[in-house]
C-alpha atoms as a PDB file:
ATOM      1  CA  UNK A   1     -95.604  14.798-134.520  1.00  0.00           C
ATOM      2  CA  UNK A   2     -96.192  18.138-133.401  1.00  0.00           C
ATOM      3  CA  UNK A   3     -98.065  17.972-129.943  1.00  0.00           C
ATOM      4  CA  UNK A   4     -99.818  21.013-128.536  1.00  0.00           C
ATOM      5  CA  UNK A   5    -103.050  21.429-126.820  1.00  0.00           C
ATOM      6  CA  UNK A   6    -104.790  22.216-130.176  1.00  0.00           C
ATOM      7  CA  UNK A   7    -104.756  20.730-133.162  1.00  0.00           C
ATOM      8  CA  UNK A   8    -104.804  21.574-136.876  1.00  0.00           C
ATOM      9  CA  UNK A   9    -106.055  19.675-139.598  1.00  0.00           C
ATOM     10  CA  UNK A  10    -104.692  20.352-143.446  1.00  0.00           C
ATOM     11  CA  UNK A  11    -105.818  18.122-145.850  1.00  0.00           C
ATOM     12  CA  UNK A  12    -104.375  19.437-148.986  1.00  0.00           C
ATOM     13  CA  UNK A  13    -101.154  18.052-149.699  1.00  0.00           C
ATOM     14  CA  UNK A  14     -98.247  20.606-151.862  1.00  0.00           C
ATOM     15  CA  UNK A  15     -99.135  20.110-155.595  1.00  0.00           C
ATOM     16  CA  UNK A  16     -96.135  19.108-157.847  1.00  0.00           C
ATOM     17  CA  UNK A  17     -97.191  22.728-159.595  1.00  0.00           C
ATOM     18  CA  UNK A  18     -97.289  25.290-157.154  1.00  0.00           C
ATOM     19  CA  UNK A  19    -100.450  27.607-156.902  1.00  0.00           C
ATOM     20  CA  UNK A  20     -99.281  31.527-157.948  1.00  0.00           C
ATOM     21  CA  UNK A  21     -98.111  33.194-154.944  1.00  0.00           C
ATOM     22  CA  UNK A  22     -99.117  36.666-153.479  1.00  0.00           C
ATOM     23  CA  UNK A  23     -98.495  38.943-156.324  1.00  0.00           C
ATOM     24  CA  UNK A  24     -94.795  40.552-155.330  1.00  0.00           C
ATOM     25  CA  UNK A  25     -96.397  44.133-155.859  1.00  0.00           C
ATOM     26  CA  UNK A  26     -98.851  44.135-152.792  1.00  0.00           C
ATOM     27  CA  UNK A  27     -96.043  43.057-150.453  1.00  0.00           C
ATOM     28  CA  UNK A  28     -94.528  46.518-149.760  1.00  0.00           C
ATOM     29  CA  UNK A  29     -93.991  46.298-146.187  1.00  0.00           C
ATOM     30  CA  UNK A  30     -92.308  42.838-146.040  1.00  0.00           C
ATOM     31  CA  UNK A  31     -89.131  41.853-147.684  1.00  0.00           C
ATOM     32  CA  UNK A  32     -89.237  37.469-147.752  1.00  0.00           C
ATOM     33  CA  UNK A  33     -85.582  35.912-149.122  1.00  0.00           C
ATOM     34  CA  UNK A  34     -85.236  32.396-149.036  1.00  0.00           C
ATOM     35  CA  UNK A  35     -81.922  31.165-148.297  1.00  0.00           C
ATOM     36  CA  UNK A  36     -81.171  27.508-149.964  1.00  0.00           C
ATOM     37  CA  UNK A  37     -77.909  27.413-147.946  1.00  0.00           C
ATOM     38  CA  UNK A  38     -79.240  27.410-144.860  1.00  0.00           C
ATOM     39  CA  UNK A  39     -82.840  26.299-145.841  1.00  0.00           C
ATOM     40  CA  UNK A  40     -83.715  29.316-143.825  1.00  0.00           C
ATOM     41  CA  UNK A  41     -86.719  31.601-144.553  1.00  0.00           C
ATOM     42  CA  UNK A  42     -85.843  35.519-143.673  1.00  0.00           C
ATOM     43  CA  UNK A  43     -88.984  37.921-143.468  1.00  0.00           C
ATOM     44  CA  UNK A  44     -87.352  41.332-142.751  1.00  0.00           C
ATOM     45  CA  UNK A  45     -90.029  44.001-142.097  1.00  0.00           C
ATOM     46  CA  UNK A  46     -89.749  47.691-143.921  1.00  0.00           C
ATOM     47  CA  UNK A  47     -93.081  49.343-142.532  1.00  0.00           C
ATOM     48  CA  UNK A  48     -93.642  52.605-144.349  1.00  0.00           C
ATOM     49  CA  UNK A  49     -93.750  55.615-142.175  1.00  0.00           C
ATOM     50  CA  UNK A  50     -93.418  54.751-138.475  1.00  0.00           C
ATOM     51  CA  UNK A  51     -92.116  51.447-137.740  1.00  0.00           C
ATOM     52  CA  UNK A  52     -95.289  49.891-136.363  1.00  0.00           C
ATOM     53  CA  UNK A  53     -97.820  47.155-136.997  1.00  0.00           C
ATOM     54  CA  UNK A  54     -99.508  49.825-139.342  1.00  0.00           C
ATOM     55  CA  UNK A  55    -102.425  47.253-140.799  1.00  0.00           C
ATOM     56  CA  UNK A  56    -101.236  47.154-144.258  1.00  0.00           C
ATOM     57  CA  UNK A  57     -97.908  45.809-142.950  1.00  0.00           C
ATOM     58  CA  UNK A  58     -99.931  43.408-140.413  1.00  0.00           C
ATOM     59  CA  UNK A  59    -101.705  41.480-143.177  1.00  0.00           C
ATOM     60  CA  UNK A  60     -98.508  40.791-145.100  1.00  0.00           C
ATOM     61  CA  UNK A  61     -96.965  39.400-141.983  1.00  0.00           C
ATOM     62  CA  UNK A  62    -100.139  37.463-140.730  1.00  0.00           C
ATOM     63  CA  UNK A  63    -100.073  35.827-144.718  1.00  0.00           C
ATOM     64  CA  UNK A  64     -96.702  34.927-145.031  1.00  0.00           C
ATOM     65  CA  UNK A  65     -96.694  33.226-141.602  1.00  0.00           C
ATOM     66  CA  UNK A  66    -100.026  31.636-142.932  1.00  0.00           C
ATOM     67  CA  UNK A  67     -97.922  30.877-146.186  1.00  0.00           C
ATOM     68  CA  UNK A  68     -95.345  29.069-144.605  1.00  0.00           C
ATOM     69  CA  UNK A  69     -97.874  26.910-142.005  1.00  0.00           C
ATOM     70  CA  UNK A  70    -100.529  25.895-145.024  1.00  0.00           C
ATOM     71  CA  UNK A  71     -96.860  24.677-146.853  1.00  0.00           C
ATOM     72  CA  UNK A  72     -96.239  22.295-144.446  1.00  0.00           C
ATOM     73  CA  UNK A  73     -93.011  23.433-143.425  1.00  0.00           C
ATOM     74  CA  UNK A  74     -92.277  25.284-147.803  1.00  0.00           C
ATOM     75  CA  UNK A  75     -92.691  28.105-149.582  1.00  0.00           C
ATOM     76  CA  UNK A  76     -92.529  28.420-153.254  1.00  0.00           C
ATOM     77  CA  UNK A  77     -89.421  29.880-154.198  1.00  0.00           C
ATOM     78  CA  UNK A  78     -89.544  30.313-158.272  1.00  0.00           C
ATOM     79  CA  UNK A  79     -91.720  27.393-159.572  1.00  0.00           C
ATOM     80  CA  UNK A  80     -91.075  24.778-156.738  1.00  0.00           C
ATOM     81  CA  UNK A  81     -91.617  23.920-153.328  1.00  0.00           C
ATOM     82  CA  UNK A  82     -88.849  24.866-151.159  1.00  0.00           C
ATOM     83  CA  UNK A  83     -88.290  23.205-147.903  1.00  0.00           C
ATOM     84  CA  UNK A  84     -88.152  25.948-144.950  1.00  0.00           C
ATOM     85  CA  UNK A  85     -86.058  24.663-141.660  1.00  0.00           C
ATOM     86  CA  UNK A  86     -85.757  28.121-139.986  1.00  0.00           C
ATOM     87  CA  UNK A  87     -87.872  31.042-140.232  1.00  0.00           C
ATOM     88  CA  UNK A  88     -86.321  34.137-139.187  1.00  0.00           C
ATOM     89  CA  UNK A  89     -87.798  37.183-138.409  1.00  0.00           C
ATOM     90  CA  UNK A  90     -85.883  40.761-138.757  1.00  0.00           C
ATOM     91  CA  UNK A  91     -86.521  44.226-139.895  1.00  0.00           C
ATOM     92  CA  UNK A  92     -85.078  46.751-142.337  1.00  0.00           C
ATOM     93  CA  UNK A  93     -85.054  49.372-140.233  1.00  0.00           C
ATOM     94  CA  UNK A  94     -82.170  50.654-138.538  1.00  0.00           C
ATOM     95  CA  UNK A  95     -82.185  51.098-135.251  1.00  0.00           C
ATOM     96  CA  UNK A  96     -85.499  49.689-134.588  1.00  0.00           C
ATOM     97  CA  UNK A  97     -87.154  46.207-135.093  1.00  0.00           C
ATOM     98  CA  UNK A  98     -90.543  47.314-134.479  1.00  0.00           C
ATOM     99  CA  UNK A  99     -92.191  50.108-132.011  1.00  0.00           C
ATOM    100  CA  UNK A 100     -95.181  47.972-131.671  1.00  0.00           C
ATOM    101  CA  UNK A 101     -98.913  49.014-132.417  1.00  0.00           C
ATOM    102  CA  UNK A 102    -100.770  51.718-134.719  1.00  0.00           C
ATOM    103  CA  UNK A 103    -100.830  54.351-131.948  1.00  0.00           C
ATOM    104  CA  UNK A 104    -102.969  56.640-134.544  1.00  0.00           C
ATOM    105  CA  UNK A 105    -105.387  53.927-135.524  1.00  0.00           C
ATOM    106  CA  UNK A 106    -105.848  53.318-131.224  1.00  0.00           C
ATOM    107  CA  UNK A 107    -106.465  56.484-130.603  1.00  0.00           C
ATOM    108  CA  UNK A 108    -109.081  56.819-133.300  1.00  0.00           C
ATOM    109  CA  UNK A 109    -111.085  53.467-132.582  1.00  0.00           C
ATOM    110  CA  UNK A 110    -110.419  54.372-128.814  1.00  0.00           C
ATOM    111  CA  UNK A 111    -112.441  57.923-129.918  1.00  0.00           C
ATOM    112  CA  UNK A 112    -115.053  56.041-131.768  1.00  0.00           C
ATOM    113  CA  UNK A 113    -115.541  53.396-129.295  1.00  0.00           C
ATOM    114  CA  UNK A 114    -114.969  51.004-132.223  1.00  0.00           C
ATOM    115  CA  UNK A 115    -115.154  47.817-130.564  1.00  0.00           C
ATOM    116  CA  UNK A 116    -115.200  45.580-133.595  1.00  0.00           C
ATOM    117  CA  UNK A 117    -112.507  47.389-135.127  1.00  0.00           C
ATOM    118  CA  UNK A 118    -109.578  46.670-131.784  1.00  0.00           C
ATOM    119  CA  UNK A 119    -110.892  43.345-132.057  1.00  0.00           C
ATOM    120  CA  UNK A 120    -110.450  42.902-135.516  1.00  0.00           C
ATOM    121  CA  UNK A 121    -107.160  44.627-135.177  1.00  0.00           C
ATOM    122  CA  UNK A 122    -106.137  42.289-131.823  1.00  0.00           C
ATOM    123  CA  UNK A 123    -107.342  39.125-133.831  1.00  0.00           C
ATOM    124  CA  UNK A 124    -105.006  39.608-137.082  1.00  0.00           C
ATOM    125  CA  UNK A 125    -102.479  40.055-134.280  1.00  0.00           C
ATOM    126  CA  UNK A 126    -103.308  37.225-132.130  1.00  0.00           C
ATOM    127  CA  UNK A 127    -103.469  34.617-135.828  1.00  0.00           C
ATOM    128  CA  UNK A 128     -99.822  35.918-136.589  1.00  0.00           C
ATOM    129  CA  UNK A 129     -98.382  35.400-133.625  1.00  0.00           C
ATOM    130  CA  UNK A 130     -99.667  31.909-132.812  1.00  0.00           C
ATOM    131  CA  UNK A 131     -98.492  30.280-136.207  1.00  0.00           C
ATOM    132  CA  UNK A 132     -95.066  31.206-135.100  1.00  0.00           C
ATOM    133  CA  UNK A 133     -95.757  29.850-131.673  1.00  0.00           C
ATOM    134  CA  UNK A 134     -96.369  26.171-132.860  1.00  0.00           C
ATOM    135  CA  UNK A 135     -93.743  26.540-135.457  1.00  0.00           C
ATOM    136  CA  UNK A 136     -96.140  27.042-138.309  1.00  0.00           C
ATOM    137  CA  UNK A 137     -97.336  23.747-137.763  1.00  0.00           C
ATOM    138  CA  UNK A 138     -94.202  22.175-139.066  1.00  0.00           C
ATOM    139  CA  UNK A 139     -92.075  22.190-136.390  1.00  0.00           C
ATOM    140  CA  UNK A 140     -90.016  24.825-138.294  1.00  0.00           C
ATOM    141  CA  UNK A 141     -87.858  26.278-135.691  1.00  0.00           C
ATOM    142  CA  UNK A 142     -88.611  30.135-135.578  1.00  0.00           C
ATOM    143  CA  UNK A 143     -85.867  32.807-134.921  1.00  0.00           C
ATOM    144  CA  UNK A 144     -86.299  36.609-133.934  1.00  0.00           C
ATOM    145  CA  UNK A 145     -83.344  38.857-134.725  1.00  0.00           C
ATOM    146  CA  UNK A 146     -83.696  42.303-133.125  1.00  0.00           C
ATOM    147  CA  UNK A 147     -80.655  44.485-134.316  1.00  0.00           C
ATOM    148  CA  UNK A 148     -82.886  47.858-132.993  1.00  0.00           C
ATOM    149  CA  UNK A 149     -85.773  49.042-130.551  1.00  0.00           C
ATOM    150  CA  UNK A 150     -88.444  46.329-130.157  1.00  0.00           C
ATOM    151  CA  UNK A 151     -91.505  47.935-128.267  1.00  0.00           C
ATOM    152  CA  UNK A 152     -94.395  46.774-127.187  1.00  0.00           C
ATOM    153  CA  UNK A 153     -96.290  44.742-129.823  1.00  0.00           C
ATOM    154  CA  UNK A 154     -92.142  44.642-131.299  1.00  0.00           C
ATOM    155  CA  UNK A 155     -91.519  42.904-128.747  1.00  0.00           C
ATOM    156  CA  UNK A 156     -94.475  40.042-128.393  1.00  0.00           C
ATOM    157  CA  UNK A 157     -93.713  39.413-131.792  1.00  0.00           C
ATOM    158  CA  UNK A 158     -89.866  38.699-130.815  1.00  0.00           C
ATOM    159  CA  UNK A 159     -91.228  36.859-128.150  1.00  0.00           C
ATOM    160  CA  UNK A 160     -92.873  34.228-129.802  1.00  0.00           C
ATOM    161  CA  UNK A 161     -90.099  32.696-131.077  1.00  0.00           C
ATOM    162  CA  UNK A 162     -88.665  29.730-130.347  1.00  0.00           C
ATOM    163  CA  UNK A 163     -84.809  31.491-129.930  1.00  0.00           C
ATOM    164  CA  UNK A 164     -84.584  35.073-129.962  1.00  0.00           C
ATOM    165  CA  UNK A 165     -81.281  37.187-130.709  1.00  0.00           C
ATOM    166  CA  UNK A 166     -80.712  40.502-129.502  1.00  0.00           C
ATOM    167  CA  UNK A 167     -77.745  43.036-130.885  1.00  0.00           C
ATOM    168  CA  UNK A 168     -75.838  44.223-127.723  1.00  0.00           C
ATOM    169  CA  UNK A 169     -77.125  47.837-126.517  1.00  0.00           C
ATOM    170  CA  UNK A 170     -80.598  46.767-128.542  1.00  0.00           C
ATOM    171  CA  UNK A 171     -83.463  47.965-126.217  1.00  0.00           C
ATOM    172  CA  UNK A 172     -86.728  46.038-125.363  1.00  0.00           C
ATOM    173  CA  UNK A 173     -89.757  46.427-123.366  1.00  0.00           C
ATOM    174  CA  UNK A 174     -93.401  47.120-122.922  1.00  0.00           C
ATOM    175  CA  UNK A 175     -94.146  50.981-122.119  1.00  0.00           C
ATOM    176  CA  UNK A 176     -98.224  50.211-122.315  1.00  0.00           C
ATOM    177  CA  UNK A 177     -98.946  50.399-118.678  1.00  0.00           C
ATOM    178  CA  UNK A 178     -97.648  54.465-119.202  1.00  0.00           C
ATOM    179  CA  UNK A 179    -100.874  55.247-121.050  1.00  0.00           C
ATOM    180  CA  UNK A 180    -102.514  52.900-118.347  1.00  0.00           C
ATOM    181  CA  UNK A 181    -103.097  49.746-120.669  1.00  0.00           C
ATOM    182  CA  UNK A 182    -100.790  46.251-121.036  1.00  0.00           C
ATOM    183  CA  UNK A 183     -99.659  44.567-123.636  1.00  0.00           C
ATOM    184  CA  UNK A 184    -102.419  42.646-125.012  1.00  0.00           C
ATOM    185  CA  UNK A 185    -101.261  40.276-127.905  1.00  0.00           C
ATOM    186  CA  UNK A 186     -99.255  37.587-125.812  1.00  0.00           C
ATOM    187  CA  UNK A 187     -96.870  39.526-123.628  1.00  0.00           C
ATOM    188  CA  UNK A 188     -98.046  37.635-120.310  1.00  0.00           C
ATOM    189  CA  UNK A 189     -98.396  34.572-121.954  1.00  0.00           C
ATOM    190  CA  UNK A 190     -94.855  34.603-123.532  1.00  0.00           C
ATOM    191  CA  UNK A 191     -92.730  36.027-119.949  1.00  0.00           C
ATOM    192  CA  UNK A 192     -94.784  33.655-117.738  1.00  0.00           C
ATOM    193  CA  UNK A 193     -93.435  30.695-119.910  1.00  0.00           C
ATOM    194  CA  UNK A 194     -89.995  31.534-119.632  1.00  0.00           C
ATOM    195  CA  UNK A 195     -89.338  33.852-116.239  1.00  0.00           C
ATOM    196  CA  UNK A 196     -92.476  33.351-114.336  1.00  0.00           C
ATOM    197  CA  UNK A 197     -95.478  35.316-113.004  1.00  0.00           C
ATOM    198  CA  UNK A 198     -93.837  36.860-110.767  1.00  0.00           C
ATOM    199  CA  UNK A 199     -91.013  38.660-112.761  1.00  0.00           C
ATOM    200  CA  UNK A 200     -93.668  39.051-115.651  1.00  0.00           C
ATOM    201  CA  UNK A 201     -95.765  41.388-113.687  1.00  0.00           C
ATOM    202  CA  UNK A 202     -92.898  43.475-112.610  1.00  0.00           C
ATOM    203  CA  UNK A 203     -91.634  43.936-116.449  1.00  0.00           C
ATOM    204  CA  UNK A 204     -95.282  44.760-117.222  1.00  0.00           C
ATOM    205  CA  UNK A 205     -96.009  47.394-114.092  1.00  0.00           C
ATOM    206  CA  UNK A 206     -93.284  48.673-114.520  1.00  0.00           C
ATOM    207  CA  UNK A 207     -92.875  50.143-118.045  1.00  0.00           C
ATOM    208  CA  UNK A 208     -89.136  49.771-117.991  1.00  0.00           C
ATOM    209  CA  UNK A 209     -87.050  49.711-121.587  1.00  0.00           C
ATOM    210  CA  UNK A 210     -84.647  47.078-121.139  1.00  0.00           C
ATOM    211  CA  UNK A 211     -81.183  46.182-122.878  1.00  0.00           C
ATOM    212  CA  UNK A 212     -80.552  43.121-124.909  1.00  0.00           C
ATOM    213  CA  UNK A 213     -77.766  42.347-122.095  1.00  0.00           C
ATOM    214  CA  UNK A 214     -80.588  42.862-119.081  1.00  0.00           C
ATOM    215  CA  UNK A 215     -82.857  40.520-120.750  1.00  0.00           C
ATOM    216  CA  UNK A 216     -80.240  37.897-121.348  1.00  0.00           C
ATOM    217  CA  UNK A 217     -79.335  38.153-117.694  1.00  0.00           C
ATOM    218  CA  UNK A 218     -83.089  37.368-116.560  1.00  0.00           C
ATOM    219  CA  UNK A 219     -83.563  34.713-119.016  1.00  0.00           C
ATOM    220  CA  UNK A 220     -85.340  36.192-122.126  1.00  0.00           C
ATOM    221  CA  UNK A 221     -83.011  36.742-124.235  1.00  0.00           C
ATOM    222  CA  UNK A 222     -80.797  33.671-125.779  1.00  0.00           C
ATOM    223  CA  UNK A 223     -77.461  35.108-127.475  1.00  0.00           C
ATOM    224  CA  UNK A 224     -76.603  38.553-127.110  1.00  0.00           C
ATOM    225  CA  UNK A 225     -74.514  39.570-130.716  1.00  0.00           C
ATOM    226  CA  UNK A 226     -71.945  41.947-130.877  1.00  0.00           C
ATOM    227  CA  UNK A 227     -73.273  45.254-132.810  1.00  0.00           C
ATOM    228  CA  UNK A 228     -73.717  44.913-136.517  1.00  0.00           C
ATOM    229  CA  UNK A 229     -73.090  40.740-136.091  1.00  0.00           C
ATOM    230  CA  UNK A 230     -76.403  40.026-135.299  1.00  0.00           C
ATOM    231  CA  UNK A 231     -77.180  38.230-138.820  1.00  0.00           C
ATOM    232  CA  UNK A 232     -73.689  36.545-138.830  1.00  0.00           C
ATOM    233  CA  UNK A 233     -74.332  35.244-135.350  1.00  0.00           C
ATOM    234  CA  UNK A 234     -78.202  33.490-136.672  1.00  0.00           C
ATOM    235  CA  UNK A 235     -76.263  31.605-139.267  1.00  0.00           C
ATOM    236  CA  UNK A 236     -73.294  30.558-137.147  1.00  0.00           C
ATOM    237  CA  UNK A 237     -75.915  29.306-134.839  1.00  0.00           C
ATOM    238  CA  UNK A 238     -78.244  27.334-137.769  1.00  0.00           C
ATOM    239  CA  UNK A 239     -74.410  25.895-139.156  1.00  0.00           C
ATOM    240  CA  UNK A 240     -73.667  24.869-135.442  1.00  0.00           C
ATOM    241  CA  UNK A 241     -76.982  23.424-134.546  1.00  0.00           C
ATOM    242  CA  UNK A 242     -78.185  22.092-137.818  1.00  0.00           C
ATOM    243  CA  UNK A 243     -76.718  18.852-137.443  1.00  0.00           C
ATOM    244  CA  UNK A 244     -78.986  17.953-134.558  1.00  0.00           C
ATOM    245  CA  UNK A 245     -82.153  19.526-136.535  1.00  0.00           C
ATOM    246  CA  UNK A 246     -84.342  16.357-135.672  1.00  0.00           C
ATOM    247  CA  UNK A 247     -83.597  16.701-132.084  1.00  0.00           C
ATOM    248  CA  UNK A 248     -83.570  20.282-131.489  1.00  0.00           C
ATOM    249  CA  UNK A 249     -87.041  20.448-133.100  1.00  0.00           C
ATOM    250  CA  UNK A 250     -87.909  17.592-131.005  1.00  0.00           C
ATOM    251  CA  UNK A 251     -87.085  19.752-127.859  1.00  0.00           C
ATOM    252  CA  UNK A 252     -88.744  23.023-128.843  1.00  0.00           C
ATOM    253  CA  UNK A 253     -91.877  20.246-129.683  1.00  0.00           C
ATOM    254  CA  UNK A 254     -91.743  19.391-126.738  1.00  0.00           C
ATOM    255  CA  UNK A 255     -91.678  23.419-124.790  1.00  0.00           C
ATOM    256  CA  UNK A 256     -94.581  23.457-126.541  1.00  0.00           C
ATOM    257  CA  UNK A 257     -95.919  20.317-124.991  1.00  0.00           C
ATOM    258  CA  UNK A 258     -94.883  21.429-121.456  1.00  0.00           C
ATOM    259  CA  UNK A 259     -95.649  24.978-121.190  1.00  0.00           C
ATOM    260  CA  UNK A 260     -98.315  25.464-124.359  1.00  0.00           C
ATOM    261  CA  UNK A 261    -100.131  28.626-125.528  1.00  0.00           C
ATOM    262  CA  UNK A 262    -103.613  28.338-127.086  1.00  0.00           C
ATOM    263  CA  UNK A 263    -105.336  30.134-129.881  1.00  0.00           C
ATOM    264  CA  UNK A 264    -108.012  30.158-127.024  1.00  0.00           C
ATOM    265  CA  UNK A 265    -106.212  31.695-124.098  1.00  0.00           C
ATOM    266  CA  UNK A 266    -104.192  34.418-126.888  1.00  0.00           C
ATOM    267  CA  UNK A 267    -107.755  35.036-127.857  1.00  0.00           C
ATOM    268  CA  UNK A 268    -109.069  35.597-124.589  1.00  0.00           C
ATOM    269  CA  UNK A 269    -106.001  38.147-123.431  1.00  0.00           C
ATOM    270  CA  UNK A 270    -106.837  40.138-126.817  1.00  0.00           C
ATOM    271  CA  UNK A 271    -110.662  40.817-125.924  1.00  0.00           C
ATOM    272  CA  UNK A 272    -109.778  41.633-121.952  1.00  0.00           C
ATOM    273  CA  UNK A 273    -106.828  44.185-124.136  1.00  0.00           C
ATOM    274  CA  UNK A 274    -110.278  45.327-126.261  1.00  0.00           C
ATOM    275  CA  UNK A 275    -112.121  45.793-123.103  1.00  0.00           C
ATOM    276  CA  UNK A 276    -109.382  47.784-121.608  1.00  0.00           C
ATOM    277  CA  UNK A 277    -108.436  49.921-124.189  1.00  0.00           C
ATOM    278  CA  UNK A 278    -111.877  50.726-124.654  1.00  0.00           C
ATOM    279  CA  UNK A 279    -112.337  52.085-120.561  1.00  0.00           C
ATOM    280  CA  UNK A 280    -108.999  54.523-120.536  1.00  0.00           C
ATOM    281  CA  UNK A 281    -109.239  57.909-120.176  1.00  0.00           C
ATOM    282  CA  UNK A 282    -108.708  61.589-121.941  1.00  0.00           C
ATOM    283  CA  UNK A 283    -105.501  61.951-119.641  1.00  0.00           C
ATOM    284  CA  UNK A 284    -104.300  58.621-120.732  1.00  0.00           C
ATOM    285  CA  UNK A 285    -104.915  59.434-124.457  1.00  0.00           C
ATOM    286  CA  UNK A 286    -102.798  62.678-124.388  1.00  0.00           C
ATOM    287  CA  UNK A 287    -100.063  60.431-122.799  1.00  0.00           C
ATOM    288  CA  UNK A 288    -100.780  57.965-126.332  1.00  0.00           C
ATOM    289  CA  UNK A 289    -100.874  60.973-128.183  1.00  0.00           C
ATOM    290  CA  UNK A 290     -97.518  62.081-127.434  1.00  0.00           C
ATOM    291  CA  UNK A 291     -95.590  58.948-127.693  1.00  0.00           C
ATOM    292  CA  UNK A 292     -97.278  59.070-131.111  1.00  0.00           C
ATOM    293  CA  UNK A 293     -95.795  62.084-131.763  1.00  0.00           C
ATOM    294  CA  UNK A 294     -92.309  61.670-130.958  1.00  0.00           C
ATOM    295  CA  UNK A 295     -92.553  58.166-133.200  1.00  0.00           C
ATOM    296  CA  UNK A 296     -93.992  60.494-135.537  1.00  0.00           C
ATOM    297  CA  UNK A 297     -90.975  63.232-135.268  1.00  0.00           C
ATOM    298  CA  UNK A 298     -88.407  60.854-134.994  1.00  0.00           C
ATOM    299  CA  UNK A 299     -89.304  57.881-137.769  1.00  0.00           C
ATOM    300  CA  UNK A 300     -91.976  59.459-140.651  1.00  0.00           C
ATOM    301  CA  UNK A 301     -89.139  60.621-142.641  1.00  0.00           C
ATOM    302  CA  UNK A 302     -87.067  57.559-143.015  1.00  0.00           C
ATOM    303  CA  UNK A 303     -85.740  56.257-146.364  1.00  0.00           C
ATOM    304  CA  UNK A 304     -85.266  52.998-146.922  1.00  0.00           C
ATOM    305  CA  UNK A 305     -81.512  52.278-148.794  1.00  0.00           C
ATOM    306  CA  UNK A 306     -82.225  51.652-152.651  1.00  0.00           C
ATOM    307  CA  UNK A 307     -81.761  48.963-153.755  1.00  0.00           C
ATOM    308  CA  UNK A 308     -82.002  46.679-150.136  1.00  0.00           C
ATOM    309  CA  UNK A 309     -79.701  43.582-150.228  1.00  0.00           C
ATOM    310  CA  UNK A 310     -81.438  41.549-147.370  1.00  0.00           C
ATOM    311  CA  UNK A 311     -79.006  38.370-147.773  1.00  0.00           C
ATOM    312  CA  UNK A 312     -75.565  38.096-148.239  1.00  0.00           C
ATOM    313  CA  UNK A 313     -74.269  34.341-149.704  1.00  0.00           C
ATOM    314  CA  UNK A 314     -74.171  31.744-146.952  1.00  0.00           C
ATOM    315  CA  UNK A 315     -71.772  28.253-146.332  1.00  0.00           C
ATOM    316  CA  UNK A 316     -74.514  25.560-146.963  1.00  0.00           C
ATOM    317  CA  UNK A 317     -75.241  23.382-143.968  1.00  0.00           C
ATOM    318  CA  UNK A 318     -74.657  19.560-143.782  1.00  0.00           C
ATOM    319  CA  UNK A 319     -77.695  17.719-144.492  1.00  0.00           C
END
């Protein structure tokens, strides 16, 4: 039994017919490949435009984490219920897992003093995140792979993982203090649980874009992969691992147990991010307004390859 300090109640059990899934045309922004080998769920993210939580892309995320937790632990994959042990999340884009938020949509609810619309915004956010943080209520075990840039909001989302792998040279960190904010969707939460306050604050304050091997040293990042293995290295780890699945998910159960994360206190950090966002200044809005602008000049024109092949044919694990 999964044990956190909240607790979720579904009563509907999986039908022997599954219900129609999303229709496949409104997920543009979300590639999801099941892989029967492995049992192992990939969601690789292909945002269009820059490679941010653009809101389009942020409700196919926040249902296909939803997907997986109202499952029980499967997805439907054809016309039956698969069973999902890992649930990995990647991205499509090279060089860059994900740059964080919509620095165009801040700026304009910043403008508008849109309060409902950050919170809405910080809410979809804060629902995503936290079904991967109690392992979508199935004790699936959750896997980030960043293989590029993971900024900001890129990064919480890594974060909430229960193992995250970095590509060597990859580069992560949390630039929101520069346009005098912080990172509002589970940053502090996530560093305090696995380096402390202490070193948490200084990350924050200070801005600083890290390297995969930096972040390994301190203790939040779990395997470094050589460049271009990063992939290869997740499903060496599920083969190695897989064979203790009952007590690895056990121990991750029980991380949650020891150092949990409530809806209620991600919840609370969002509104105080709201609150914030909502009190910054002209000066820091030109500084938001040209990061914006070199994501703009340096991502807008990207092409995804045509056609993708997210998943290359993997040795099955032992049962």
């Amino acid at each position: 039994m999964l044990m956190t300090t909240e607790t979720a109640s579904y009563t509907n059990r999986l039908t022997e017919t599954p219900q129609p899934a999303w229709p496949r045309r409104m997920m543009q922004q979300v590639d999801k490949v099941y892989d029967s080998n492995l049992r192992t769920l990939w969601k690789y993210m292909k945002p269009i435009g820059i490679p941010c939580f653009n809101q389009n892309m942020l409700e196919e995320l926040h249902y296909i984490f939803n997907e997986l937790q109202t499952g029980q632990g499967h997805i439907i994959d054809g016309e039956t219920w698969v069973p999902v042990d890992y649930s990995v999340i990647a991205s499509h884009r090279s060089g860059v897992f994900n740059l964080g938020g919509d620095l165009m949509l801040f700026l304009n609810l910043i403008r508008e003093k849109d309060r409902e619309g950050l919170l809405n915004y910080a809410m979809y956010c804060v629902d995503s995140l936290y079904t991967r943080i109690i392992g979508h209520d199935a004790s699936t075990v959750t896997i980030s792979l960043v293989q590029g840039d993971a900024l900001g909001g890129g990064f919480e989302l890594a974060l909430a993982s229960d193992l995250i792998v970095a590509e060597a040279g990859t580069r992560l960190g949390l630039p929101e203090i520069l346009f005098n904010l912080f990172p509002g969707m589970g940053a502090y939460s996530f560093l305090a649980r696995r380096i402390g306050t202490r070193k948490t604050e200084a990350i924050l304050l200070s801005g600083n874009i890290y390297t995969a091997e930096q972040l390994a040293d301190m203790g939040v990042v779990d395997i470094v992969a050589p460049i271009g293995e990063g992939k290869r290295t997740v499903e060496q780890w599920i083969r190695k691992h897989h064979h203790h699945l009952n007590g690895m998910r056990s121990i991750y159960d029980c991380r949650r147990h020891v150092w949990p994360i409530s809806h209620k206190e991600l919840t609370d950090i969002a509104v105080m991010w709201v609150d914030a966002a909502l009190k910054i200044q002209e000066i820091d809005l030109r500084m938001m307004r040209r990061l914006l602008k070199a994501q703009s000049t340096q991502h807008s024109s990207y092409r995804y390859p045509n056609p993708v092949n997210p998943i290359e044919a993997a040795d099955p694990v032992v049962a």
